[in-house]
N, C-alpha and C. Protein backbone atom coordinates (compact mmCIF):
# COMPACT_ATOMS: atom_id res chain seq x y z
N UNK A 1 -26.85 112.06 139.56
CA UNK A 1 -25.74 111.12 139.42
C UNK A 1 -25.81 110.45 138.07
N UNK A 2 -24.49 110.30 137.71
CA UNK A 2 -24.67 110.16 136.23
C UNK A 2 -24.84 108.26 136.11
N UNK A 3 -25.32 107.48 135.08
CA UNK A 3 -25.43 106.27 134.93
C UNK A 3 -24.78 105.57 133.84
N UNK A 4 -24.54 104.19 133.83
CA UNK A 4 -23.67 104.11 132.78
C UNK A 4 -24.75 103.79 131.86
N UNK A 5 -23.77 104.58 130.37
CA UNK A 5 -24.71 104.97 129.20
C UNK A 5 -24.03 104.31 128.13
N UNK A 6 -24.48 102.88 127.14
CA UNK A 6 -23.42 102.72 125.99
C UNK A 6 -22.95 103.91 124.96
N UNK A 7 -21.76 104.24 125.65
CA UNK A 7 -21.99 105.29 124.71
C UNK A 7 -20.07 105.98 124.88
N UNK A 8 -19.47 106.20 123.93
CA UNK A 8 -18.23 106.48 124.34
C UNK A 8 -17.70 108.00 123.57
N UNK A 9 -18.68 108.70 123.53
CA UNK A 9 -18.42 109.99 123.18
C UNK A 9 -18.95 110.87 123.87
N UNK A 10 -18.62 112.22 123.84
CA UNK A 10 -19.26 113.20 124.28
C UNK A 10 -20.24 113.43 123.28
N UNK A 11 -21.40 114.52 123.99
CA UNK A 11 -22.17 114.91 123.05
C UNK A 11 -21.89 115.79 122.18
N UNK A 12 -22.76 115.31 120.68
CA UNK A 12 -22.93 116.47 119.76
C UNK A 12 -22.50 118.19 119.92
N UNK A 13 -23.23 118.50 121.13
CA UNK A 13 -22.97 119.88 121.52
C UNK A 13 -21.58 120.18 122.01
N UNK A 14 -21.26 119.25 122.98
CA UNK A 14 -20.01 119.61 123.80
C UNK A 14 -18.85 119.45 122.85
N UNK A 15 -18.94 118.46 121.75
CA UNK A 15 -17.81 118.47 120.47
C UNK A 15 -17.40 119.45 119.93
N UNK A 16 -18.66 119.98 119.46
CA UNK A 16 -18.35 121.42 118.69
C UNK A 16 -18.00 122.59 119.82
N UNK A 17 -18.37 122.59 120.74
CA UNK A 17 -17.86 123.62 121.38
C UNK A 17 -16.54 123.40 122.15
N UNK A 18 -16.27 122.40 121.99
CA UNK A 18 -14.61 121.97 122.43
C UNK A 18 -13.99 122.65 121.32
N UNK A 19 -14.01 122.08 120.14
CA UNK A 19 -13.28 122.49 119.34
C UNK A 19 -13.59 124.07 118.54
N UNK A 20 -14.68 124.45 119.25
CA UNK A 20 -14.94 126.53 118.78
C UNK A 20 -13.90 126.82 119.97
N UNK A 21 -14.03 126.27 121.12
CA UNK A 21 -12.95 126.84 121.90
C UNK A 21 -11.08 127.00 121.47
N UNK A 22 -11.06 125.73 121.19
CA UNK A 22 -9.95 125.27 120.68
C UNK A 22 -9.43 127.05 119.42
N UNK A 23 -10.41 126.75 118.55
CA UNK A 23 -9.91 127.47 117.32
C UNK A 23 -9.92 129.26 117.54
N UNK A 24 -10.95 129.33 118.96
CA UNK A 24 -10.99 130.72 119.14
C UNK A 24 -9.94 131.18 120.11
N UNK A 25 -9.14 130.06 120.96
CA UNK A 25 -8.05 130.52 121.88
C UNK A 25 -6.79 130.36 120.37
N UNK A 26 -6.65 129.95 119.94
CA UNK A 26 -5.63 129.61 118.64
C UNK A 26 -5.87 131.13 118.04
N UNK A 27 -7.14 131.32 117.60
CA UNK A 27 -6.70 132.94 116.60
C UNK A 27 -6.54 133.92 117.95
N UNK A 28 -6.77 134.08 119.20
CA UNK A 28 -6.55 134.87 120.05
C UNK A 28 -4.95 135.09 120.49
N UNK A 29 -4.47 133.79 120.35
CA UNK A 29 -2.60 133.54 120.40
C UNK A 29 -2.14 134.27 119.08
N UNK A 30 -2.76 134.23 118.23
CA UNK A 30 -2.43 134.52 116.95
C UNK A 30 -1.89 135.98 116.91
N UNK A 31 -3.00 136.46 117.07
CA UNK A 31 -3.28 138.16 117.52
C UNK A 31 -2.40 138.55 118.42
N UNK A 32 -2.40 137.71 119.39
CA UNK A 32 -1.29 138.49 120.55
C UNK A 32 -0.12 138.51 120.29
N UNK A 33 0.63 137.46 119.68
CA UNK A 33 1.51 137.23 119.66
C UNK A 33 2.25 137.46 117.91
N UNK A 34 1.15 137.83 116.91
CA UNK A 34 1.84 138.22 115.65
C UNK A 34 1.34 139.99 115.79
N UNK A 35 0.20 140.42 115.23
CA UNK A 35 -0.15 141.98 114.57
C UNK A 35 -0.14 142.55 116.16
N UNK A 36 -0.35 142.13 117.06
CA UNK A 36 0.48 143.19 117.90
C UNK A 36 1.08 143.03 118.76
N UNK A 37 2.19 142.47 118.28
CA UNK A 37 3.47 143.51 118.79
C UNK A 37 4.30 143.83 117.56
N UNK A 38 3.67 144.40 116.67
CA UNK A 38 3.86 145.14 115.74
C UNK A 38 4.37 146.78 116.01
N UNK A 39 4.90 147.21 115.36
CA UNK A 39 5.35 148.83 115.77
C UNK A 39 4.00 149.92 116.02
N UNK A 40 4.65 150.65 116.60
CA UNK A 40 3.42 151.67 116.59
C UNK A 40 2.11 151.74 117.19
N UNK A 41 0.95 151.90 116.39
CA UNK A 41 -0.15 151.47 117.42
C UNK A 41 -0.32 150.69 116.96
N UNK A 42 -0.05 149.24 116.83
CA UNK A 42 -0.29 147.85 116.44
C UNK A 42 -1.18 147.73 117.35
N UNK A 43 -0.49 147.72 118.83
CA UNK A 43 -1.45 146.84 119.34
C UNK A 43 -2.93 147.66 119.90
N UNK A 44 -2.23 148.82 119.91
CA UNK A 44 -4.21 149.86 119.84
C UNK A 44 -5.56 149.31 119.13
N UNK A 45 -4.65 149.34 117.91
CA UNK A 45 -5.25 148.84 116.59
C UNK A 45 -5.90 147.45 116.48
N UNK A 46 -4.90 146.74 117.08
CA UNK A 46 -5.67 145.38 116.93
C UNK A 46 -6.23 144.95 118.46
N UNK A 47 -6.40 145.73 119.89
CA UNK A 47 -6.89 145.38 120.57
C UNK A 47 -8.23 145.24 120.71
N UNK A 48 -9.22 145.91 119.81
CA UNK A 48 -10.40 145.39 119.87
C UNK A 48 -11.05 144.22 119.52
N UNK A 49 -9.79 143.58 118.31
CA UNK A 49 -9.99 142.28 117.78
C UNK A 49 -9.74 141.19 119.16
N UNK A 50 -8.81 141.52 119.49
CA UNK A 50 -8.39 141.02 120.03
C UNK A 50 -9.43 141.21 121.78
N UNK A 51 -10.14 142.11 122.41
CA UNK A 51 -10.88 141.61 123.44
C UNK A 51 -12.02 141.18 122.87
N UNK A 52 -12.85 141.02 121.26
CA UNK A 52 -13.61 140.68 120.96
C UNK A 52 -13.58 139.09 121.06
N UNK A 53 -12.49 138.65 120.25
CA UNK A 53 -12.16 137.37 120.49
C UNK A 53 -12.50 136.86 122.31
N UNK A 54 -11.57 137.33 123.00
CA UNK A 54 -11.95 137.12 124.56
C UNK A 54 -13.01 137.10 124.56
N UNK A 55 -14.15 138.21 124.20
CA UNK A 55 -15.68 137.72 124.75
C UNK A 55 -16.11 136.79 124.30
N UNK A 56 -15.78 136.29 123.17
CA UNK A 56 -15.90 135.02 122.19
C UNK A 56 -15.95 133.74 123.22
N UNK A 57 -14.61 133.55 123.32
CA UNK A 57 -14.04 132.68 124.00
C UNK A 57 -15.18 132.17 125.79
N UNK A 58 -15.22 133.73 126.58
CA UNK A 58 -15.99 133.59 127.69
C UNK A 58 -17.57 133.29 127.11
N UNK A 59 -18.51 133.59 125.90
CA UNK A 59 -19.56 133.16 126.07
C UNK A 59 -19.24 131.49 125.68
N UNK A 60 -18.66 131.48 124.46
CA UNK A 60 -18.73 129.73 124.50
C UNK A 60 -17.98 128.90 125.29
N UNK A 61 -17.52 129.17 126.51
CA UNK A 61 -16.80 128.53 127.86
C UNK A 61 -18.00 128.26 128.61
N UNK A 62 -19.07 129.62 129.00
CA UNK A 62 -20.18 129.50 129.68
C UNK A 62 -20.94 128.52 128.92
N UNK A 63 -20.94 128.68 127.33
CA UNK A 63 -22.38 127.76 127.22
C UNK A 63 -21.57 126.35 127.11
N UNK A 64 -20.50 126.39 127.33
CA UNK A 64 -20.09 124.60 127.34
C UNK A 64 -20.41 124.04 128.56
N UNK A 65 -19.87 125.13 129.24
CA UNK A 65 -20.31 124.64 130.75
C UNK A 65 -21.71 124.25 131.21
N UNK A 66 -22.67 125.21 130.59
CA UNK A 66 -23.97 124.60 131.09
C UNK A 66 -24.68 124.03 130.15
N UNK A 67 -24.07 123.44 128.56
CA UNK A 67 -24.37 122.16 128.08
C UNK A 67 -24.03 121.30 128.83
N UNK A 68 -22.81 121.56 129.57
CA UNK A 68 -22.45 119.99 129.97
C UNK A 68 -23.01 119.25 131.35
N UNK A 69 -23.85 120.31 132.06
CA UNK A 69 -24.03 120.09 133.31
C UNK A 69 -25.49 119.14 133.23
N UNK A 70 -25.76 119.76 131.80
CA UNK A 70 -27.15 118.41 131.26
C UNK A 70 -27.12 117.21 130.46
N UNK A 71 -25.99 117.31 130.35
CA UNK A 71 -25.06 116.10 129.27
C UNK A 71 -24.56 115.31 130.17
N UNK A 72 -24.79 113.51 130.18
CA UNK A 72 -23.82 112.30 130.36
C UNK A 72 -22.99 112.67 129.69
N UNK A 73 -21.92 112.01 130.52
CA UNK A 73 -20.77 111.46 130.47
C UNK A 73 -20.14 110.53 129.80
N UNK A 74 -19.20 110.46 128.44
CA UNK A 74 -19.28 108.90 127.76
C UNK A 74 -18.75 108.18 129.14
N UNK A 75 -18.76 106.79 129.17
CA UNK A 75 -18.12 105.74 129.37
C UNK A 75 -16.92 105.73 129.19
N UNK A 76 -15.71 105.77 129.78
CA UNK A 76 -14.83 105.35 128.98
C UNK A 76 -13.53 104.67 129.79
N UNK A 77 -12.95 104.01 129.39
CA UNK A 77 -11.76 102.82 130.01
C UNK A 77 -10.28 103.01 130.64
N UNK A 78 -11.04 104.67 131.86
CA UNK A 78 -9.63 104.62 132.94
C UNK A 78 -10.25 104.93 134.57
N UNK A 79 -9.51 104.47 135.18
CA UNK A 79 -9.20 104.40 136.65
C UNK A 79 -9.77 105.74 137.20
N UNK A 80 -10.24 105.02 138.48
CA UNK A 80 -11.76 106.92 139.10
C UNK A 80 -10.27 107.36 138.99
N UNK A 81 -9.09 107.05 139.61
CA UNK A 81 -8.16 108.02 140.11
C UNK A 81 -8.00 108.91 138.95
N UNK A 82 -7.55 108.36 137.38
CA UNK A 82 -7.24 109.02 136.68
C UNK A 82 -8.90 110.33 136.34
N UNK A 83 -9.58 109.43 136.56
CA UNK A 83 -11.17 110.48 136.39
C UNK A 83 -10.88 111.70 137.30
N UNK A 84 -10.03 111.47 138.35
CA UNK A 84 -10.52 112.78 139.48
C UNK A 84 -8.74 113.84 139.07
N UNK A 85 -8.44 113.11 138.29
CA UNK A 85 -7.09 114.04 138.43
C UNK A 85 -7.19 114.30 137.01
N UNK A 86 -8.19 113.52 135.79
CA UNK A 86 -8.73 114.86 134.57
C UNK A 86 -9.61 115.71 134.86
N UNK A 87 -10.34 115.75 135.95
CA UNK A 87 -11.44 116.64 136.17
C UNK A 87 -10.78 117.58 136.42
N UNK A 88 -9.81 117.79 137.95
CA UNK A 88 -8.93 118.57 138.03
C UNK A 88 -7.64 119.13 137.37
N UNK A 89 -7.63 118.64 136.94
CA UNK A 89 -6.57 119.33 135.66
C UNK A 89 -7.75 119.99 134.24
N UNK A 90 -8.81 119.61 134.17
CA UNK A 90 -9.85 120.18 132.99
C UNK A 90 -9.81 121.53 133.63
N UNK A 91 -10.17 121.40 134.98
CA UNK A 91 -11.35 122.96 136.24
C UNK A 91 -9.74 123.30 135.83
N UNK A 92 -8.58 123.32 135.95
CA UNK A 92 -7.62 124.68 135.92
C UNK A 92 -7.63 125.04 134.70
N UNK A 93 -7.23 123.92 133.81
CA UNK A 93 -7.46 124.83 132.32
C UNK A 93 -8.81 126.21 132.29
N UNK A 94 -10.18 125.43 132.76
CA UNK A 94 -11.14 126.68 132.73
C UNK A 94 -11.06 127.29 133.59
N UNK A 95 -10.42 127.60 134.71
CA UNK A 95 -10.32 128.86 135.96
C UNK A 95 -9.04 129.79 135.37
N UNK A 96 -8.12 128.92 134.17
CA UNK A 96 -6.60 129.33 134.06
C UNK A 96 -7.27 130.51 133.04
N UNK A 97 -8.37 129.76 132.16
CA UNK A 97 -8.96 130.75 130.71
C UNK A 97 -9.66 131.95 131.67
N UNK A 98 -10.69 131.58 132.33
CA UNK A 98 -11.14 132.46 133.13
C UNK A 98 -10.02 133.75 134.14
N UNK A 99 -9.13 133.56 134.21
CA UNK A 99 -8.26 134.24 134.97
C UNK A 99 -7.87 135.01 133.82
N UNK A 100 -6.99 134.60 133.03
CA UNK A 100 -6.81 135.74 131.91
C UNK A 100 -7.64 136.41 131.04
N UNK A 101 -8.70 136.27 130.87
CA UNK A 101 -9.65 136.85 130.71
C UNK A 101 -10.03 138.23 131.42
N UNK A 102 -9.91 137.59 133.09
CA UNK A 102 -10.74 138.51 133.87
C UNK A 102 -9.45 139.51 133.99
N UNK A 103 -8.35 139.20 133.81
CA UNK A 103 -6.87 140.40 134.75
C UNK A 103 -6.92 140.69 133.61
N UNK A 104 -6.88 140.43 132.25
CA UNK A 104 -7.07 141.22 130.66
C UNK A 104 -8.03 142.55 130.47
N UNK A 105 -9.19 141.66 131.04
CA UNK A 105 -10.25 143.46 131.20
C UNK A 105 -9.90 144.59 132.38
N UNK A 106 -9.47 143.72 133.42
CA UNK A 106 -8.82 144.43 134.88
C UNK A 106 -7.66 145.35 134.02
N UNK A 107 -6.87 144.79 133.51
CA UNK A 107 -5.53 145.78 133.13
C UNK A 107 -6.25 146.18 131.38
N UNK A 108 -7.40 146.39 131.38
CA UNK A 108 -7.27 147.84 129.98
C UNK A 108 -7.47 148.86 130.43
N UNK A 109 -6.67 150.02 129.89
CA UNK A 109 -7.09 151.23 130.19
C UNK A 109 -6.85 151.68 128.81
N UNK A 110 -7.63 152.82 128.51
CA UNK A 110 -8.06 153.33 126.94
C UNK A 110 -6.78 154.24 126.87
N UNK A 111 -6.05 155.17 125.74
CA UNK A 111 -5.13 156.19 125.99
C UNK A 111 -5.86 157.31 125.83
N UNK A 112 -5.36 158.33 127.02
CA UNK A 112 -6.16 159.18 127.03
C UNK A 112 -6.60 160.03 125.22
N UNK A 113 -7.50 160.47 125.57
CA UNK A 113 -8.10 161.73 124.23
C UNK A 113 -8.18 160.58 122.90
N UNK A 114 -8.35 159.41 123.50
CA UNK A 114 -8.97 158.41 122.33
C UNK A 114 -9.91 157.47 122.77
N UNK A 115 -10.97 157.44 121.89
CA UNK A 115 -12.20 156.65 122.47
C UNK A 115 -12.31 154.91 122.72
N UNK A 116 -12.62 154.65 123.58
CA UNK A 116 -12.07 153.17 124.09
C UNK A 116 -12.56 152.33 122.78
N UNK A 117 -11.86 151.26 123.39
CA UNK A 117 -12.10 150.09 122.15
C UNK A 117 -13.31 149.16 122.00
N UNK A 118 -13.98 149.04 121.29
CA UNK A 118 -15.09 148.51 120.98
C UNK A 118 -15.14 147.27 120.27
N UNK A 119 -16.07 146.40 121.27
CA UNK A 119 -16.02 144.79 120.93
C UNK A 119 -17.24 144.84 120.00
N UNK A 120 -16.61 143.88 118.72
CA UNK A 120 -17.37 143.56 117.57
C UNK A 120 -17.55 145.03 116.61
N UNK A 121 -16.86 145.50 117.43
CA UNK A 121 -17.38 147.26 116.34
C UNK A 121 -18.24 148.00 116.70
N UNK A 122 -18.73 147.49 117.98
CA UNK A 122 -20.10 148.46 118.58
C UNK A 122 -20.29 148.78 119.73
N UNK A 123 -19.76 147.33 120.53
CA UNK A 123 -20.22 147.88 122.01
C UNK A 123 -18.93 148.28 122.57
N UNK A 124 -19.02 149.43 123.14
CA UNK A 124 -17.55 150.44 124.02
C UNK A 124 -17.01 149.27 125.40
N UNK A 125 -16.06 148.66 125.47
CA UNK A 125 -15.23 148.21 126.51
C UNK A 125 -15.73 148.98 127.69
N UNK A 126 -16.40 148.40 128.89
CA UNK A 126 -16.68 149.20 129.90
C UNK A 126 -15.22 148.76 130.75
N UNK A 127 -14.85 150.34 131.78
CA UNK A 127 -14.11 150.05 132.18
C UNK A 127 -14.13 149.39 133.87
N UNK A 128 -12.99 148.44 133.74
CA UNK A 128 -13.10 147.79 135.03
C UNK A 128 -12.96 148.80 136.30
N UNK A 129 -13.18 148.35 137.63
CA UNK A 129 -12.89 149.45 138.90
C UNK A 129 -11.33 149.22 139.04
N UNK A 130 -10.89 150.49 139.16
CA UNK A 130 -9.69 150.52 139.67
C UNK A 130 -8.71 151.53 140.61
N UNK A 131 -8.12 150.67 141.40
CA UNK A 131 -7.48 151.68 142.38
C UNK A 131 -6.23 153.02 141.94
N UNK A 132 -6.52 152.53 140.78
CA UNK A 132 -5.09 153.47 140.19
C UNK A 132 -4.78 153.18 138.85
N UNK A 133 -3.23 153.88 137.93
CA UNK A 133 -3.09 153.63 136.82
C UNK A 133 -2.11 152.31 137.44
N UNK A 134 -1.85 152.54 138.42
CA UNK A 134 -0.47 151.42 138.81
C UNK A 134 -1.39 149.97 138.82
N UNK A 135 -2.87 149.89 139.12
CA UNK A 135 -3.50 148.80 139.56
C UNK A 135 -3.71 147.92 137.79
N UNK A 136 -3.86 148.89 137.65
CA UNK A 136 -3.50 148.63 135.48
C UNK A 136 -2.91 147.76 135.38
N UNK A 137 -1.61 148.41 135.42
CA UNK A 137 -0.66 148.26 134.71
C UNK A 137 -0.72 146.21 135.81
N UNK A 138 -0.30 146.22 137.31
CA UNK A 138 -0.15 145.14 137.39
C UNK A 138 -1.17 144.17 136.95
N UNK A 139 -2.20 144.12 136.84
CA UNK A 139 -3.32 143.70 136.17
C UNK A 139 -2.76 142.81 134.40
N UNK A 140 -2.46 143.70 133.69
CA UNK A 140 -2.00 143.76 132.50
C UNK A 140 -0.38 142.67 132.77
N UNK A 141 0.25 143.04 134.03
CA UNK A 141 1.50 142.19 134.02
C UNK A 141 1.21 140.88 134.65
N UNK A 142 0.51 140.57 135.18
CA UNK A 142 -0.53 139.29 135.81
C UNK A 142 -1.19 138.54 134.19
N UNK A 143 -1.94 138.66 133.47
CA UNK A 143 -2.74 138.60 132.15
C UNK A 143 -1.14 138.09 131.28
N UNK A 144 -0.57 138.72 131.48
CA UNK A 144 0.62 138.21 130.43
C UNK A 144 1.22 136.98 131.30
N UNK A 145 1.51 137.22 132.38
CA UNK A 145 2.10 135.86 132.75
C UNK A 145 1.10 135.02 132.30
N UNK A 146 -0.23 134.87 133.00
CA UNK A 146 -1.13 133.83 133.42
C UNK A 146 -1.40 133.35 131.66
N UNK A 147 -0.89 134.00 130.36
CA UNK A 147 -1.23 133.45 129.25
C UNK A 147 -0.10 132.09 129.10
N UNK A 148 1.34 132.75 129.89
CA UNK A 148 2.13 131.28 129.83
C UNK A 148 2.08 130.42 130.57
N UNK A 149 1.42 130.64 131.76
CA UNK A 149 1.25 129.34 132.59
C UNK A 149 -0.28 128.66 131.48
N UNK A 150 -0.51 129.04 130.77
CA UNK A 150 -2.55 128.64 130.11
C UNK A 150 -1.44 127.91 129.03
N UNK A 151 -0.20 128.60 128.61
CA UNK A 151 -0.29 127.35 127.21
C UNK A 151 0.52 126.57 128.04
N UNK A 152 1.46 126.70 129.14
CA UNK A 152 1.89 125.01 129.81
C UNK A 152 1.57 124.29 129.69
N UNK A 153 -0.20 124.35 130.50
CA UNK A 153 -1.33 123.40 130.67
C UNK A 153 -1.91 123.30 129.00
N UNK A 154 -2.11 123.90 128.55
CA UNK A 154 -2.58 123.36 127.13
C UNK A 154 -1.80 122.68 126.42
N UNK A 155 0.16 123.30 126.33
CA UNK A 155 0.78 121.38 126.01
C UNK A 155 0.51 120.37 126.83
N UNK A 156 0.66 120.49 128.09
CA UNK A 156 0.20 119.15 128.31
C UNK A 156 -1.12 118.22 128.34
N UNK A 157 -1.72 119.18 127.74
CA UNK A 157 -2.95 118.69 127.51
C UNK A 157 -3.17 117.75 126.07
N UNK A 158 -2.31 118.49 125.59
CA UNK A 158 -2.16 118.00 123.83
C UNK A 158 -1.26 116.82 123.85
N UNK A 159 -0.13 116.66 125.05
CA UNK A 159 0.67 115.32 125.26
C UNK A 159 -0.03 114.76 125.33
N UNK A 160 -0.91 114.51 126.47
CA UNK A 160 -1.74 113.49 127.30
C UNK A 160 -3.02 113.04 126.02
N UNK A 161 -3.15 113.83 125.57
CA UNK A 161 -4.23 113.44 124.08
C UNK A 161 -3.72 112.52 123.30
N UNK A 162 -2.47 112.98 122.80
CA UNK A 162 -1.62 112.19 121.74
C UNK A 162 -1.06 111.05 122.22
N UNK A 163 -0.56 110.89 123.65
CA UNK A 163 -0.34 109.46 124.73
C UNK A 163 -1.33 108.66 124.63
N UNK A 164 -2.25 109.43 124.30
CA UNK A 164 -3.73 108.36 124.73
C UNK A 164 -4.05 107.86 123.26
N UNK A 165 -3.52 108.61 122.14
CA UNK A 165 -3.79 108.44 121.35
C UNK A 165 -3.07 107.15 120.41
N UNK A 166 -1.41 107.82 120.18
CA UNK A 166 -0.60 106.58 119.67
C UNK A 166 -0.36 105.31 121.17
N UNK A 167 -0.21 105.91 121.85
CA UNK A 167 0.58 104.66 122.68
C UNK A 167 -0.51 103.76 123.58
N UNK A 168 -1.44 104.43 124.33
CA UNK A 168 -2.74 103.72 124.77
C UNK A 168 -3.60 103.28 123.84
N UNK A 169 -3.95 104.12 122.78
CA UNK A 169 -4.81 103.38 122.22
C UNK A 169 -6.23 103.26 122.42
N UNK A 170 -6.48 103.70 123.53
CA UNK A 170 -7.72 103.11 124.58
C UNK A 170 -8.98 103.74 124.35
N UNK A 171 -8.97 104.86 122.97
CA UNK A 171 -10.37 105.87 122.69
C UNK A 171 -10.71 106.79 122.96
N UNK A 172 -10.06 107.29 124.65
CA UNK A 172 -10.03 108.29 125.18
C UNK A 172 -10.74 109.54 124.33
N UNK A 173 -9.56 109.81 123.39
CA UNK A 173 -9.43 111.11 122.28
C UNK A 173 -10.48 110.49 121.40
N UNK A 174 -10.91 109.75 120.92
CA UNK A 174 -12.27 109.28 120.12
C UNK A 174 -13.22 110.16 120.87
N UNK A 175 -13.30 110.34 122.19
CA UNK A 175 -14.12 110.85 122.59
C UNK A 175 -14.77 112.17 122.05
N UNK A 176 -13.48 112.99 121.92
CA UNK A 176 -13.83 114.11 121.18
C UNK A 176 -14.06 114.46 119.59
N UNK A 177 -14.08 113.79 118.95
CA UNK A 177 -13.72 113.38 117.49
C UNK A 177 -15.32 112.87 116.70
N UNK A 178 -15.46 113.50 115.86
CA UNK A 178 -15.99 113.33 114.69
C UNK A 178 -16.14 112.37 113.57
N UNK A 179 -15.16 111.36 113.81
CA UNK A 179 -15.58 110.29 112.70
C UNK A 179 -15.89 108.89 113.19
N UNK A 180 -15.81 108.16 112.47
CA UNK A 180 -16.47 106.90 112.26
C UNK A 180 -16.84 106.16 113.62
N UNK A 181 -17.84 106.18 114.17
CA UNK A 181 -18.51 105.93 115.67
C UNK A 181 -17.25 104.02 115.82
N UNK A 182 -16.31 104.45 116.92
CA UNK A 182 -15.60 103.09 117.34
C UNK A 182 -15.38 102.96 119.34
N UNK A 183 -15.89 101.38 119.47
CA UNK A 183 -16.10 101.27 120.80
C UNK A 183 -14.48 101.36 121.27
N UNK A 184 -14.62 102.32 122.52
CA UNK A 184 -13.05 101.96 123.07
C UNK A 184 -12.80 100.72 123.78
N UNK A 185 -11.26 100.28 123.45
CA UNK A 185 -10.85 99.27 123.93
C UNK A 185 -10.72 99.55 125.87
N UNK A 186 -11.48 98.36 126.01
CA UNK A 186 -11.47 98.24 127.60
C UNK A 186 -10.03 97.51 128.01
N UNK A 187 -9.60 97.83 129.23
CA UNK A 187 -8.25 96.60 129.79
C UNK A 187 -8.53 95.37 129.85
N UNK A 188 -8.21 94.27 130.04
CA UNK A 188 -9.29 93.19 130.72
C UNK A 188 -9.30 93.30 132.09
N UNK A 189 -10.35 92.42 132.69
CA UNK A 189 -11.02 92.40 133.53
C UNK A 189 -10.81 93.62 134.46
N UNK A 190 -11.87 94.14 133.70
CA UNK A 190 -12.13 95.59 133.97
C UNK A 190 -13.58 96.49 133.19
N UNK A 191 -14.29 96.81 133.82
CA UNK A 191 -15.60 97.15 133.77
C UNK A 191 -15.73 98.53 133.21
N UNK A 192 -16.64 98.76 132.57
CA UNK A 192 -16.49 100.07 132.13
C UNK A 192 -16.64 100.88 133.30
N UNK A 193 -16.05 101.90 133.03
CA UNK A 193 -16.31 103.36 134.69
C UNK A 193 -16.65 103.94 134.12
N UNK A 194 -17.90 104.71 135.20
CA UNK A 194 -18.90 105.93 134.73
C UNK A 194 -17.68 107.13 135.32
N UNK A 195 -17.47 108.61 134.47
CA UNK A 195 -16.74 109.53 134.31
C UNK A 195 -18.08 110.24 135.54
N UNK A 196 -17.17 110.66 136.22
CA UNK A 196 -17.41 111.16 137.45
C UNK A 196 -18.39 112.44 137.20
N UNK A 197 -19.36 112.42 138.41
CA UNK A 197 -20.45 113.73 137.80
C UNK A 197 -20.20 114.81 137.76
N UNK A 198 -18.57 115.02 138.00
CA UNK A 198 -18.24 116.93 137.97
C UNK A 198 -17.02 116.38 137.03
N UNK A 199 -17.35 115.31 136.17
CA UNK A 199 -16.13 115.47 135.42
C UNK A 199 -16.32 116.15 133.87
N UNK A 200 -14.94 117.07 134.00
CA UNK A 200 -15.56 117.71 132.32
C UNK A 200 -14.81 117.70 131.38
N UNK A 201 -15.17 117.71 130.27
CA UNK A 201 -14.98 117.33 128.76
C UNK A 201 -13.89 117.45 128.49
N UNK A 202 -12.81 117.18 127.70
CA UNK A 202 -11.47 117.48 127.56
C UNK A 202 -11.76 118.79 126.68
């Protein structure tokens, strides 16, 4: 159980890997959505970049996750209610990343009489089990939706940052941030709250 700690940031570790996440789902949108759907074999071509990135993304998700499971919690100045409804809204963002991820490898299939695609340039894409070419293909049409329900939740994730940011005021987003160490403003009479022990990092 976590204790209250003066302290209104996340840790060192969990910072930077917020924001490797951040920049590695950003060039992964990049990819999908500019060099391929390009003509031709665009997207052949750039799909290895492109599931490399994904493995990217799934190892530093895992190691955020089990930095954070040894990492306090900052302190910081909102309501358990609002604590239990960022926790739950954090767990879909990571089950939402985790889902497209997993129906992304579910729906690759290599084209035949060409050798599958290889993450980082070396290791061969193993292929997932599947009941068919049809189990593919829906796989692959699942992975494309579930990327627009992932940026829904990621604008509103970026509202609720920037709310907290110009109009509350309250430090929240300090939390994640890199400069000049500043205590968040508390409400009055109102105590600091310890961030709940399954609560996770923005």
């Amino acid at each position: 159980m976590s204790k209250n700690v003066p302290h209104h940031r996340w840790a060192l570790g969990v910072r930077v890997l917020h924001w490797l996440t951040v920049l590695a789902l950003a060039f992964q949108l990049v990819v999908a959505f500019g060099p391929m759907k390009g003509p031709g074999m665009a997207t052949m071509n750039w799909l290895p970049v492109h599931m490399s990135a994904g493995v990217t993304i799934l190892a530093v998700i895992i190691l955020r996750l089990g930095w954070r499971a040894f990492t306090k919690a900052p302190v910081q100045p909102i309501s358990r209610s609002s604590q239990r409804a960022r926790t739950a809204f954090h767990m879909s963002i990571y089950a939402l990343i985790l889902a497209v991820l997993i129906t992304g490898w579910l729906g690759y299939r290599p084209i035949p009489f060409m050798p599958p695609a290889r993450i980082f340039g070396a290791l061969p894409v193993p292929l997932a089990p599947s009941a068919g070419p049809s189990s593919a293909r829906a796989f692959a049409f699942i992975h494309a939706k579930l990327v627009w329900i992932l940026l829904g939740f990621v604008g509103i994730h970026i509202a609720a940052a920037l709310v907290h940011l110009a109009v509350f005021r309250d430090g929240v987003m300090h939390g994640m941030s890199f400069g000049r160490k500043e205590r968040a403003a508390l409400p009055r009479n109102r105590e600091p709250l310890n961030s709940s022990p399954i609560d996770f990092p923005e």
